[in-house]
C-alpha atoms as a PDB file:
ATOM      1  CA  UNK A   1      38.011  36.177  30.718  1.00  0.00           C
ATOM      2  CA  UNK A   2      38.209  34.297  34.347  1.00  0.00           C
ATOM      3  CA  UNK A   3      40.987  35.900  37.071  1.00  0.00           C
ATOM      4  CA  UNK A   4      43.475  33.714  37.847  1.00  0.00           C
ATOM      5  CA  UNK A   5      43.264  32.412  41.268  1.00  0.00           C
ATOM      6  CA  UNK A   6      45.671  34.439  44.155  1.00  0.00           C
ATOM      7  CA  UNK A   7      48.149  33.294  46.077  1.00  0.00           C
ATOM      8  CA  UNK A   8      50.263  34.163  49.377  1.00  0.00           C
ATOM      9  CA  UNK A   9      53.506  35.426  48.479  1.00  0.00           C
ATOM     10  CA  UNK A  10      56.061  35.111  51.295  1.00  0.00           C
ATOM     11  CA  UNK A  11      59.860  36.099  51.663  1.00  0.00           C
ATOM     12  CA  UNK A  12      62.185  34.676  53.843  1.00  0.00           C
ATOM     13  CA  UNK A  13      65.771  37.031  54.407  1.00  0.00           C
ATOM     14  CA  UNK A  14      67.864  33.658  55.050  1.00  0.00           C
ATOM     15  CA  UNK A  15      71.401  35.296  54.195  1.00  0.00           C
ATOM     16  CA  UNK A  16      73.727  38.502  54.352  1.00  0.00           C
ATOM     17  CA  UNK A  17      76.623  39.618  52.995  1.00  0.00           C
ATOM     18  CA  UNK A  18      78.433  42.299  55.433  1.00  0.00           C
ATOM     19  CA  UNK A  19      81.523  44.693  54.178  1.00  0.00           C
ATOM     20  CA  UNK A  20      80.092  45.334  51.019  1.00  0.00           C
ATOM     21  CA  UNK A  21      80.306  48.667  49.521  1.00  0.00           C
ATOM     22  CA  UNK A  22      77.640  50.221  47.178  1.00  0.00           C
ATOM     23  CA  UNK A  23      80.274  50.535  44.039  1.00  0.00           C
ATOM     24  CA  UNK A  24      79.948  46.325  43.788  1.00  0.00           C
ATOM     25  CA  UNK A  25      76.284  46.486  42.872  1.00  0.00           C
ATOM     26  CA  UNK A  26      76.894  48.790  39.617  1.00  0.00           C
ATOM     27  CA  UNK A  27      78.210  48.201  36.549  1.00  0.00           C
ATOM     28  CA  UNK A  28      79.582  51.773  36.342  1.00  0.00           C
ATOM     29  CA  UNK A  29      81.307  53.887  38.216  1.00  0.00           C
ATOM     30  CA  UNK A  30      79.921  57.427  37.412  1.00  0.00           C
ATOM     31  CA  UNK A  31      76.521  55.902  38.571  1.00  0.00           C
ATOM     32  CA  UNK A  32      75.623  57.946  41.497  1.00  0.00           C
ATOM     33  CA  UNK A  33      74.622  55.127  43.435  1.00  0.00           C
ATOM     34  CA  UNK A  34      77.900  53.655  43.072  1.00  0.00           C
ATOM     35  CA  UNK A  35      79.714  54.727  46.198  1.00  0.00           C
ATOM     36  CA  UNK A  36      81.916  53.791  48.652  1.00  0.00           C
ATOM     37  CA  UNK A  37      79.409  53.467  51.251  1.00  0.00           C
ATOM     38  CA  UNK A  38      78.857  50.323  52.749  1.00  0.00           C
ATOM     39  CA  UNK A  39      75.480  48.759  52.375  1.00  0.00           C
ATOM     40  CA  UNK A  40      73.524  45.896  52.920  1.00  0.00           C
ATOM     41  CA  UNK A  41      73.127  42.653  50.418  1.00  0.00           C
ATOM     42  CA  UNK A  42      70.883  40.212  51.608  1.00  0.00           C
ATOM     43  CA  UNK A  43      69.940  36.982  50.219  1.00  0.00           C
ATOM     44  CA  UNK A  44      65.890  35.621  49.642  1.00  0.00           C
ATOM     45  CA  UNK A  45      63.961  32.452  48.994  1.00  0.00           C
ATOM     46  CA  UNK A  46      60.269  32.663  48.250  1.00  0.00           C
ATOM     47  CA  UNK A  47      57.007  31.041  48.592  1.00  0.00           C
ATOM     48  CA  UNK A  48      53.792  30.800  46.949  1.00  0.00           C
ATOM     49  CA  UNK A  49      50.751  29.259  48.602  1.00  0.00           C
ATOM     50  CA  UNK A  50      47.174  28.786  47.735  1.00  0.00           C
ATOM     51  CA  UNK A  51      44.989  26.444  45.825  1.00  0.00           C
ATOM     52  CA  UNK A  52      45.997  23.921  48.136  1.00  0.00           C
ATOM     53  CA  UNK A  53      49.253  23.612  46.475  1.00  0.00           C
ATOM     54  CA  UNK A  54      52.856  24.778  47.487  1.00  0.00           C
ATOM     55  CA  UNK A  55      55.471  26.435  45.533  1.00  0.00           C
ATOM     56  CA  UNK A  56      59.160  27.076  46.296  1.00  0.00           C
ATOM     57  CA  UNK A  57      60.970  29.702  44.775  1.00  0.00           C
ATOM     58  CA  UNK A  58      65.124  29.119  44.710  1.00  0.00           C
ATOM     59  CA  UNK A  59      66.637  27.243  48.023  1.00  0.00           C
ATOM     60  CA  UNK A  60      69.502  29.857  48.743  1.00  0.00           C
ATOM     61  CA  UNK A  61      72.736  28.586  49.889  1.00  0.00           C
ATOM     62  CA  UNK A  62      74.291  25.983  52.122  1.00  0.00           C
ATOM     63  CA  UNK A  63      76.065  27.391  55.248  1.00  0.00           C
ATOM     64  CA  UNK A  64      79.767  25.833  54.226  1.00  0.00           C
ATOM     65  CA  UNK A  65      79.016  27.375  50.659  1.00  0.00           C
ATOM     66  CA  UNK A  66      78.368  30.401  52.013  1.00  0.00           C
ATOM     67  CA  UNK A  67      81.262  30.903  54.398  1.00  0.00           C
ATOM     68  CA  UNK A  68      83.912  29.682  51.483  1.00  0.00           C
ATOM     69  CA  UNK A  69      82.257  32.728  49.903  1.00  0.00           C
ATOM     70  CA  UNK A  70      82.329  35.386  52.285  1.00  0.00           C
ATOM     71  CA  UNK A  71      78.173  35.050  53.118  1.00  0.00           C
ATOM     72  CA  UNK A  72      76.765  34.314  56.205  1.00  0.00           C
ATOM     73  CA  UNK A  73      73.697  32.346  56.664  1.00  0.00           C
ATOM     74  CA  UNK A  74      71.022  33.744  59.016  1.00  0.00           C
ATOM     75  CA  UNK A  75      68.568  30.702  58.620  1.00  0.00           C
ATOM     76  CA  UNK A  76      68.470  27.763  57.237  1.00  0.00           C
ATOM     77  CA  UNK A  77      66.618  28.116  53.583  1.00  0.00           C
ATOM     78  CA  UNK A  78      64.793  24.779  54.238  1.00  0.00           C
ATOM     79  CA  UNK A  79      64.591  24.193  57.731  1.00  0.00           C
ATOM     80  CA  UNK A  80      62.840  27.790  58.231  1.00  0.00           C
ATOM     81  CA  UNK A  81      59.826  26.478  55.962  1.00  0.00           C
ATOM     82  CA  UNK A  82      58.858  24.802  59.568  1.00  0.00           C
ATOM     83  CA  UNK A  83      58.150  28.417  60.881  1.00  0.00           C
ATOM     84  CA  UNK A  84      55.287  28.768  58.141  1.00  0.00           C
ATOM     85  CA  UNK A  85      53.734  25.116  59.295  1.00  0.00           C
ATOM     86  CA  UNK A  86      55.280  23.564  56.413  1.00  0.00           C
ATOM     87  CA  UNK A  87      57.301  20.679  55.224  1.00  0.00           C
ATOM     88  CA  UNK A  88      59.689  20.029  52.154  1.00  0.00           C
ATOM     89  CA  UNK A  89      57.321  17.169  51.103  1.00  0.00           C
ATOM     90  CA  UNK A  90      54.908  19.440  51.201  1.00  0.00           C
ATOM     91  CA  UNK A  91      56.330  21.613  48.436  1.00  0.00           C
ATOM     92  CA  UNK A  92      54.587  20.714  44.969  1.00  0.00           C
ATOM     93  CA  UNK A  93      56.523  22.557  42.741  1.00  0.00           C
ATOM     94  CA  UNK A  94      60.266  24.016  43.027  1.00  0.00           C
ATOM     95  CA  UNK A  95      61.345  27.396  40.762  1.00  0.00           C
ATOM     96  CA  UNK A  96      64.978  27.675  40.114  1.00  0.00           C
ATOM     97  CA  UNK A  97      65.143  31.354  38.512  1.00  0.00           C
ATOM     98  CA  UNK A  98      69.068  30.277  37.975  1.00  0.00           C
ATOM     99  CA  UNK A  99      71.755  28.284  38.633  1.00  0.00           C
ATOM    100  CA  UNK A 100      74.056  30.740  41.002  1.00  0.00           C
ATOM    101  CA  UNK A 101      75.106  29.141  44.118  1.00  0.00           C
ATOM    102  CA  UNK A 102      73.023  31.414  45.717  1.00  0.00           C
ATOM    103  CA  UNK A 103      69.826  30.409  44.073  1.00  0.00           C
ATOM    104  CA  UNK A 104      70.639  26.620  43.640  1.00  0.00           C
ATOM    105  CA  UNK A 105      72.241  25.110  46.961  1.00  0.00           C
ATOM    106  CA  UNK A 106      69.738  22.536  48.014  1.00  0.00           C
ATOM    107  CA  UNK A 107      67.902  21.235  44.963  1.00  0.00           C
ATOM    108  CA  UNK A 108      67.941  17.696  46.600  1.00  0.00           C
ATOM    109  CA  UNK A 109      66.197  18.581  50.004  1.00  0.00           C
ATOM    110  CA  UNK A 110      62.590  18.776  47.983  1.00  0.00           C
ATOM    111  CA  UNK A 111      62.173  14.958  47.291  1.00  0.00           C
ATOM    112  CA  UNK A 112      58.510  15.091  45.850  1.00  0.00           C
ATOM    113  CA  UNK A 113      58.488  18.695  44.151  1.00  0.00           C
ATOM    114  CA  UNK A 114      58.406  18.798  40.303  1.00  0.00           C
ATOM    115  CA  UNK A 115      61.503  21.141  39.575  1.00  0.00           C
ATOM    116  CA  UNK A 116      61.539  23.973  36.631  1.00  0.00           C
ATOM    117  CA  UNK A 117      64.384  25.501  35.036  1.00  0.00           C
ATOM    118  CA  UNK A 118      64.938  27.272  31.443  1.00  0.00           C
ATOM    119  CA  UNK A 119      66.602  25.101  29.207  1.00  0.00           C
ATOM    120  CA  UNK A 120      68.999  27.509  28.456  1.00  0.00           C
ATOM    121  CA  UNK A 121      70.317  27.883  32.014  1.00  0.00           C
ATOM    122  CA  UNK A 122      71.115  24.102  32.240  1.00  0.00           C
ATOM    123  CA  UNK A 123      72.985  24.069  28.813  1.00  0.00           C
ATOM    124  CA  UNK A 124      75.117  26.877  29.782  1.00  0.00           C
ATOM    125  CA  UNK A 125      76.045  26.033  33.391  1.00  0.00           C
ATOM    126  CA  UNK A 126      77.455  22.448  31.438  1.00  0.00           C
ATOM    127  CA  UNK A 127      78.885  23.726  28.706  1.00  0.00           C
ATOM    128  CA  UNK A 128      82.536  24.512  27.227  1.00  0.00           C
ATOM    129  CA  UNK A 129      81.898  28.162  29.324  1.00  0.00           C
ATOM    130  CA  UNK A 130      82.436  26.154  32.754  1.00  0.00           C
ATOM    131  CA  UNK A 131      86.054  25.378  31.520  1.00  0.00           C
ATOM    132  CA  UNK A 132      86.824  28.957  32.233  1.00  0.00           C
ATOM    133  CA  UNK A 133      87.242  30.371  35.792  1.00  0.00           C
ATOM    134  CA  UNK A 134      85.416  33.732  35.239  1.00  0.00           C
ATOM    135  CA  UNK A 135      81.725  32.366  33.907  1.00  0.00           C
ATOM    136  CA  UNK A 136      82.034  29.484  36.174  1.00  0.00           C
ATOM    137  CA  UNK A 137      82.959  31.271  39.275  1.00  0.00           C
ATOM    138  CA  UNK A 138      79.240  31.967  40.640  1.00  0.00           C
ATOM    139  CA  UNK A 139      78.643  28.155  39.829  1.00  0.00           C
ATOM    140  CA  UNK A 140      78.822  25.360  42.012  1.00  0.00           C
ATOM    141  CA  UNK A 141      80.260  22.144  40.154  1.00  0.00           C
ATOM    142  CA  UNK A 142      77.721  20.047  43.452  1.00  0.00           C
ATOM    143  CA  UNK A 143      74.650  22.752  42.122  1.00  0.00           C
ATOM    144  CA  UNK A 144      74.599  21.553  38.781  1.00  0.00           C
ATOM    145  CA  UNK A 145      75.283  17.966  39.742  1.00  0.00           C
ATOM    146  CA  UNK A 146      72.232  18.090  41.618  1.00  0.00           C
ATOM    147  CA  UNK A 147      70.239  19.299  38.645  1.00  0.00           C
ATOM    148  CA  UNK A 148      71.682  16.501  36.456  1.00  0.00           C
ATOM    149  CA  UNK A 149      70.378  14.210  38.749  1.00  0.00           C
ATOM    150  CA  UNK A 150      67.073  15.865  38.975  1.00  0.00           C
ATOM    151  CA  UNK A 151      66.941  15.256  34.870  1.00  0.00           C
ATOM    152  CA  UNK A 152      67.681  11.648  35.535  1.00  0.00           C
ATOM    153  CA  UNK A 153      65.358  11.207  38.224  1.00  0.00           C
ATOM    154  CA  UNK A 154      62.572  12.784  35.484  1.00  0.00           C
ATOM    155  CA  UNK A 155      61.885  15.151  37.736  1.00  0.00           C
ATOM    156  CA  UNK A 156      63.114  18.238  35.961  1.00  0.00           C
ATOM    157  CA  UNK A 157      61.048  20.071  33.405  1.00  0.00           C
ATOM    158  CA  UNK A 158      62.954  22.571  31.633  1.00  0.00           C
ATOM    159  CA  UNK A 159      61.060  25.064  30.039  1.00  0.00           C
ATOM    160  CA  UNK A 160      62.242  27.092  26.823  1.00  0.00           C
ATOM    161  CA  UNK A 161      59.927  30.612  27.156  1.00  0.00           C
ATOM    162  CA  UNK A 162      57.380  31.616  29.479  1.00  0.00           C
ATOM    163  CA  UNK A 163      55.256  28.687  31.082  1.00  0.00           C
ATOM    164  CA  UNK A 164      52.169  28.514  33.394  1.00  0.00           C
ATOM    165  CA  UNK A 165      53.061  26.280  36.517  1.00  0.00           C
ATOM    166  CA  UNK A 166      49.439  26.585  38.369  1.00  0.00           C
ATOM    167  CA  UNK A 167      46.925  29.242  37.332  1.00  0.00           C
ATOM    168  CA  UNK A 168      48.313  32.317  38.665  1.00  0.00           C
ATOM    169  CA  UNK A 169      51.736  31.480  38.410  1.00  0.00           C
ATOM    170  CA  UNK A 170      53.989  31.953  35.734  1.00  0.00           C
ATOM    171  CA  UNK A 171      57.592  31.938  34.834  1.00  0.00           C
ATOM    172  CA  UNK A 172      59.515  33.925  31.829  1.00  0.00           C
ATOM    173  CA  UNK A 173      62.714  34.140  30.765  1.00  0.00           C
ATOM    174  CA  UNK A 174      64.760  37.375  31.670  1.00  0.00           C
ATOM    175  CA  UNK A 175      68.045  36.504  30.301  1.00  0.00           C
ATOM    176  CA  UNK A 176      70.743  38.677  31.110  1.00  0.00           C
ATOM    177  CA  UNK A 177      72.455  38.035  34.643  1.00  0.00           C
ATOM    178  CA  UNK A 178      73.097  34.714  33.197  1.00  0.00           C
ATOM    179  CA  UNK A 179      71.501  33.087  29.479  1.00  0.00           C
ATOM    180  CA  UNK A 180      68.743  30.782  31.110  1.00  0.00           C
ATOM    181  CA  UNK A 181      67.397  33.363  34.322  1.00  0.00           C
ATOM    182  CA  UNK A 182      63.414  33.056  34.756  1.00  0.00           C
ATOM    183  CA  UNK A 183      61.655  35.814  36.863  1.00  0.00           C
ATOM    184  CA  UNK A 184      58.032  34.225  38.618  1.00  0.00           C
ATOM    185  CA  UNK A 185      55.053  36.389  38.049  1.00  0.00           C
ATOM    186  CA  UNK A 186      52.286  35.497  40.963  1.00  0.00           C
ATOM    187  CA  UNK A 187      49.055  36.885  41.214  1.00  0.00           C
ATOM    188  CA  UNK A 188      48.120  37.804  44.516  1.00  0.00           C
ATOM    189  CA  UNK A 189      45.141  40.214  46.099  1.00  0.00           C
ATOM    190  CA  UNK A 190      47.362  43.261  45.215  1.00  0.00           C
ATOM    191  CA  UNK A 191      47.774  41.952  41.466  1.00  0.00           C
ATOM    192  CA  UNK A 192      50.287  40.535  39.539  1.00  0.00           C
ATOM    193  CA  UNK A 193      53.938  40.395  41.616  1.00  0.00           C
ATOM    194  CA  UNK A 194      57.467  39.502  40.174  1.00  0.00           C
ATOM    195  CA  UNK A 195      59.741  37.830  41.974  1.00  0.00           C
ATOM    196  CA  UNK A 196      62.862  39.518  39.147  1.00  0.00           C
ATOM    197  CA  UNK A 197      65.401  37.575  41.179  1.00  0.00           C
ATOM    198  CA  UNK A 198      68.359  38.342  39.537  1.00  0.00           C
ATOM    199  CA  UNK A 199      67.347  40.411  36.681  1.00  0.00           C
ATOM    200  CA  UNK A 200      67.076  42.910  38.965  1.00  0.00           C
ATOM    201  CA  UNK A 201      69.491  42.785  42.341  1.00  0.00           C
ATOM    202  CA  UNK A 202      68.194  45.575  44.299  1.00  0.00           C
ATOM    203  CA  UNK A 203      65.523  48.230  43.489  1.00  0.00           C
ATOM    204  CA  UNK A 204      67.593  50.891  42.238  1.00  0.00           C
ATOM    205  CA  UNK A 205      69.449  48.201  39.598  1.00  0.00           C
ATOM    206  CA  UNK A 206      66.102  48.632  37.515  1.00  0.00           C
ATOM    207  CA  UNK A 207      64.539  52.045  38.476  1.00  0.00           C
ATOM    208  CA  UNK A 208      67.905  53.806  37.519  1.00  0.00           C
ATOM    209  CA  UNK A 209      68.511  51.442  34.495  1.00  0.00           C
ATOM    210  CA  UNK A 210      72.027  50.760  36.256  1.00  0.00           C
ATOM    211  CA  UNK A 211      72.781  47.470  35.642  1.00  0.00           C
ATOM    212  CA  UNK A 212      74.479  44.647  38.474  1.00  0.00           C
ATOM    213  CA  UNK A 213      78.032  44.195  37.418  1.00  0.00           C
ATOM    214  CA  UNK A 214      77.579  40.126  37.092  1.00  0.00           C
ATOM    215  CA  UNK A 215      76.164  40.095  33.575  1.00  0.00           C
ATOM    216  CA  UNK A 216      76.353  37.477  31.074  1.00  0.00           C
ATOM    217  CA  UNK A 217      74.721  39.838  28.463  1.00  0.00           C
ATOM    218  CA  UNK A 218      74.412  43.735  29.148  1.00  0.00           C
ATOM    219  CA  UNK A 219      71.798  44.320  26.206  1.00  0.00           C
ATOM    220  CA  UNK A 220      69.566  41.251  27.843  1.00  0.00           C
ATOM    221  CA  UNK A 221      70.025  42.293  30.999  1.00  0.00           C
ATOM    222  CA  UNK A 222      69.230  45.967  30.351  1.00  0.00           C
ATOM    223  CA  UNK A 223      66.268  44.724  28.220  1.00  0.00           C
ATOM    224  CA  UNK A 224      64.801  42.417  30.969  1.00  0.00           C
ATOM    225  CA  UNK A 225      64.011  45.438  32.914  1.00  0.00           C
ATOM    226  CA  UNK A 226      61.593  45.943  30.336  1.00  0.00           C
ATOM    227  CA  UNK A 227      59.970  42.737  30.575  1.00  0.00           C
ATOM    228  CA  UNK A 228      60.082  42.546  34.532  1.00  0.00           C
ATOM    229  CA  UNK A 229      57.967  45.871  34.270  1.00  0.00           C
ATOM    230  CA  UNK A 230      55.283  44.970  31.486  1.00  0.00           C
ATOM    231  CA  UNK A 231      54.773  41.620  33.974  1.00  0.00           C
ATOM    232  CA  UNK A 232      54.228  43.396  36.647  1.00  0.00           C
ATOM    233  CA  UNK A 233      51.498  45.891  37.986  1.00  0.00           C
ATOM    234  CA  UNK A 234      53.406  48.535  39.329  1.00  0.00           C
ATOM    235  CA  UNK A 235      56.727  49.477  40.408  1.00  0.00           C
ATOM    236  CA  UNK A 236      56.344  48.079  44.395  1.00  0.00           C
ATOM    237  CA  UNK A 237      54.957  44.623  42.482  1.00  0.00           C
ATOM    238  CA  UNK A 238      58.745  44.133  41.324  1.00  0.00           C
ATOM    239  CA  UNK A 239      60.625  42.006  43.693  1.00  0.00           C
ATOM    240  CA  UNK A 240      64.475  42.568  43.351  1.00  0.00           C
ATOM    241  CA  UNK A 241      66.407  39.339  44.025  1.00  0.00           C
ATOM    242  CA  UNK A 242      68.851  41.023  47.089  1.00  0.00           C
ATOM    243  CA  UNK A 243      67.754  44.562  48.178  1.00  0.00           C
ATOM    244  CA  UNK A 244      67.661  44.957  51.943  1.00  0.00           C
ATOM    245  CA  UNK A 245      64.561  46.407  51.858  1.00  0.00           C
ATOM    246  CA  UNK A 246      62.332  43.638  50.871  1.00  0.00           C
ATOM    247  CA  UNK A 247      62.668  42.633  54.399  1.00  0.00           C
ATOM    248  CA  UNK A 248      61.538  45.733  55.763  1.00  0.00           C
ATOM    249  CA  UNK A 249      59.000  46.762  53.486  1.00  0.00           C
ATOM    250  CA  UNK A 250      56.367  44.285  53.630  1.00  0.00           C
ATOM    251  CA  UNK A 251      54.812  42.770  56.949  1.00  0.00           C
ATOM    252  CA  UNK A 252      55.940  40.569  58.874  1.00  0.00           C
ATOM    253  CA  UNK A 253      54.358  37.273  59.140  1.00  0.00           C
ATOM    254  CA  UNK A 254      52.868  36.920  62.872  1.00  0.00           C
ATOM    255  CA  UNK A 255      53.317  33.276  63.202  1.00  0.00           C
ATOM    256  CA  UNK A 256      57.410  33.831  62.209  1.00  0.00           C
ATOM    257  CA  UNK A 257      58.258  36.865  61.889  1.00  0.00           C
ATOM    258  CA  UNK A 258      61.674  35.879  59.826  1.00  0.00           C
ATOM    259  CA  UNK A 259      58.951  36.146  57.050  1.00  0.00           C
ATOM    260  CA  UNK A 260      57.525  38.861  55.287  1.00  0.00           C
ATOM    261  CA  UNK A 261      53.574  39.063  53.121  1.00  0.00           C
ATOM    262  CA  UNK A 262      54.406  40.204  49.925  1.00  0.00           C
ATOM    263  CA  UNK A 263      51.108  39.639  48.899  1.00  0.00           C
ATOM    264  CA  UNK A 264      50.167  42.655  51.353  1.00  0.00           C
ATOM    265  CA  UNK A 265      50.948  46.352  50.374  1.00  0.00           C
ATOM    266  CA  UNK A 266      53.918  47.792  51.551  1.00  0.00           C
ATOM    267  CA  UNK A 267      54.359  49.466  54.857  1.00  0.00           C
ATOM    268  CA  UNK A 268      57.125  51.898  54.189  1.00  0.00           C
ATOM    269  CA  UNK A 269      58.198  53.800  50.982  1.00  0.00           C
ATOM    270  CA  UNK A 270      61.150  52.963  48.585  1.00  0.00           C
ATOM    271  CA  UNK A 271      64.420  54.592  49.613  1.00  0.00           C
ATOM    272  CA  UNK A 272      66.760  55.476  46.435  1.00  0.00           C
ATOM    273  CA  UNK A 273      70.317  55.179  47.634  1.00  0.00           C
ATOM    274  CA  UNK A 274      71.714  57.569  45.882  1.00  0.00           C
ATOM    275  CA  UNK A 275      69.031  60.438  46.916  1.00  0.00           C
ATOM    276  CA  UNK A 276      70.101  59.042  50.866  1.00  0.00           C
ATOM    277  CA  UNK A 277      73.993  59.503  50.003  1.00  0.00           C
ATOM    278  CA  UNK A 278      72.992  63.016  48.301  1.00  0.00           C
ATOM    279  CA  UNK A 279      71.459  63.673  51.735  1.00  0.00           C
ATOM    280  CA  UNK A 280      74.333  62.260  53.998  1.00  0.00           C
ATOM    281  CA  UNK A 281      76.668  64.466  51.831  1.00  0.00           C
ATOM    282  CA  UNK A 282      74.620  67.610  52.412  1.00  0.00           C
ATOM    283  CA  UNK A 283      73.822  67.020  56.266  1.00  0.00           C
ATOM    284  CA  UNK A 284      77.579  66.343  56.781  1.00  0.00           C
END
């Protein structure tokens, strides 16, 4: 059987969220991650390179969108692809893993990329759910216009199951977080890498099996875990969609250092949060 190709992998930390205490990123509150500590919660776009082609991953949020909602925009999602030599025409191929506002916010700033979405995300985020305030909430009514648009426009391919965009990159469904999410598997030198988005907010979310506490489904979302690991090649080739430590992690890009290789191994070890609180409490 022939290897798939490999590809760059690159991360850009364009967002954070300051204030925010551990408890919000766990469903439960015996967890012992779930504490009152405040922590970080940053926000990621991706990108994929090689075979001469050009793949976004999610375009984050728009600066207004983000201050409504308490988020503060470090970088620009798109603009910052300029650090990496690189233009939106450039971008072949755009991966929405879902419709959140912070996954979604500038569909229409790609004008030549061929955009992919799971069916399944696009009916829910128009149907008779949206009439409701609490499944609509981490929607953005201009989001999902843009999408429409995109259907119009025939540039939207919505995928129902797992789909090969390019050789070497992949997307499956990892419904849970919401009905339609898609995680990106990308094979790089280091193996196969997933991008788990939001099936998988921060590290600990799927190495403690303690789930995010925005769910659509808690039996899908528990269940994608499962998937995100049998895609991947190891436990440091799983990508969470908002863990601080992505950024730190990985290498820094020379050229623009605002980017990290995640196509490189990782330069500093996994810290659990709730083994650092453990130790806080016992240094204290």
């Amino acid at each position: 059987m022939n290897r798939p190709p490999t590809h760059e992998l690159l991360a850009l930390r364009f967002g954070t969220q300051t204030g925010r205490l551990a408890r919000e990123n766990f469903l439960f509150a015996d967890d012992p991650c779930a504490t009152d500590t405040p922590v970080g919660f940053d926000f990621y776009i991706w990108v994929i390179r090689g075979q001469d082609q050009v793949i976004v991953v999610d375009t984050g949020f728009t600066a207004h969108t983000g201050a409504r909602r308490g988020r503060e925009q470090l970088h620009h999602p798109v603009e910052a692809l300029a650090g990496l030599g690189m233009d939106p025409t450039d971008v072949s191929h755009l991966l929405i893993t879902h419709m959140h506002w912070d996954h979604a916010g500038h569909l229409a700033a790609f004008p030549t990329a061929r955009v992919h979405l799971q069916e399944p995300e696009l009916a829910f985020c128009t149907s008779r759910a949206m009439r409701q305030s609490a499944p609509r909430r981490p929607f953005e009514a201009e989001d999902v216009n843009a999408a429409i648009r995109l259907l119009f426009d025939e540039r939207l391919t919505l995928h129902q199951g797992p789909a090969t965009i390019v050789p070497g990159v992949e997307v499956h469904p990892a419904p849970g977080h919401t009905p339609g999410l898609q995680v990106v598997r990308v094979h790089t030198k280091r193996g196969w890498v997933v991008l788990a988005s939001d099936s998988s907010h921060l590290w600990a979310n799927i190495r403690r099996r303690a789930p995010f506490p925005i769910l659509d489904h808690l039996a899908s979302m528990v269940e994608a875990y499962e998937t995100v690991e049998d895609l991947a090649d190891g436990v440091d080739h799983i990508i969470p969609g908002h863990d601080p430590q992505v950024a730190t992690r990985f290498p820094q890009v020379e050229d623009d250092p605002r980017w990290v290789r995640l196509h490189e191994e990782p330069i500093a070890p996994y810290t659990d949060p709730a083994a650092l609180e453990l130790r806080e409490r016992v240094i204290s």
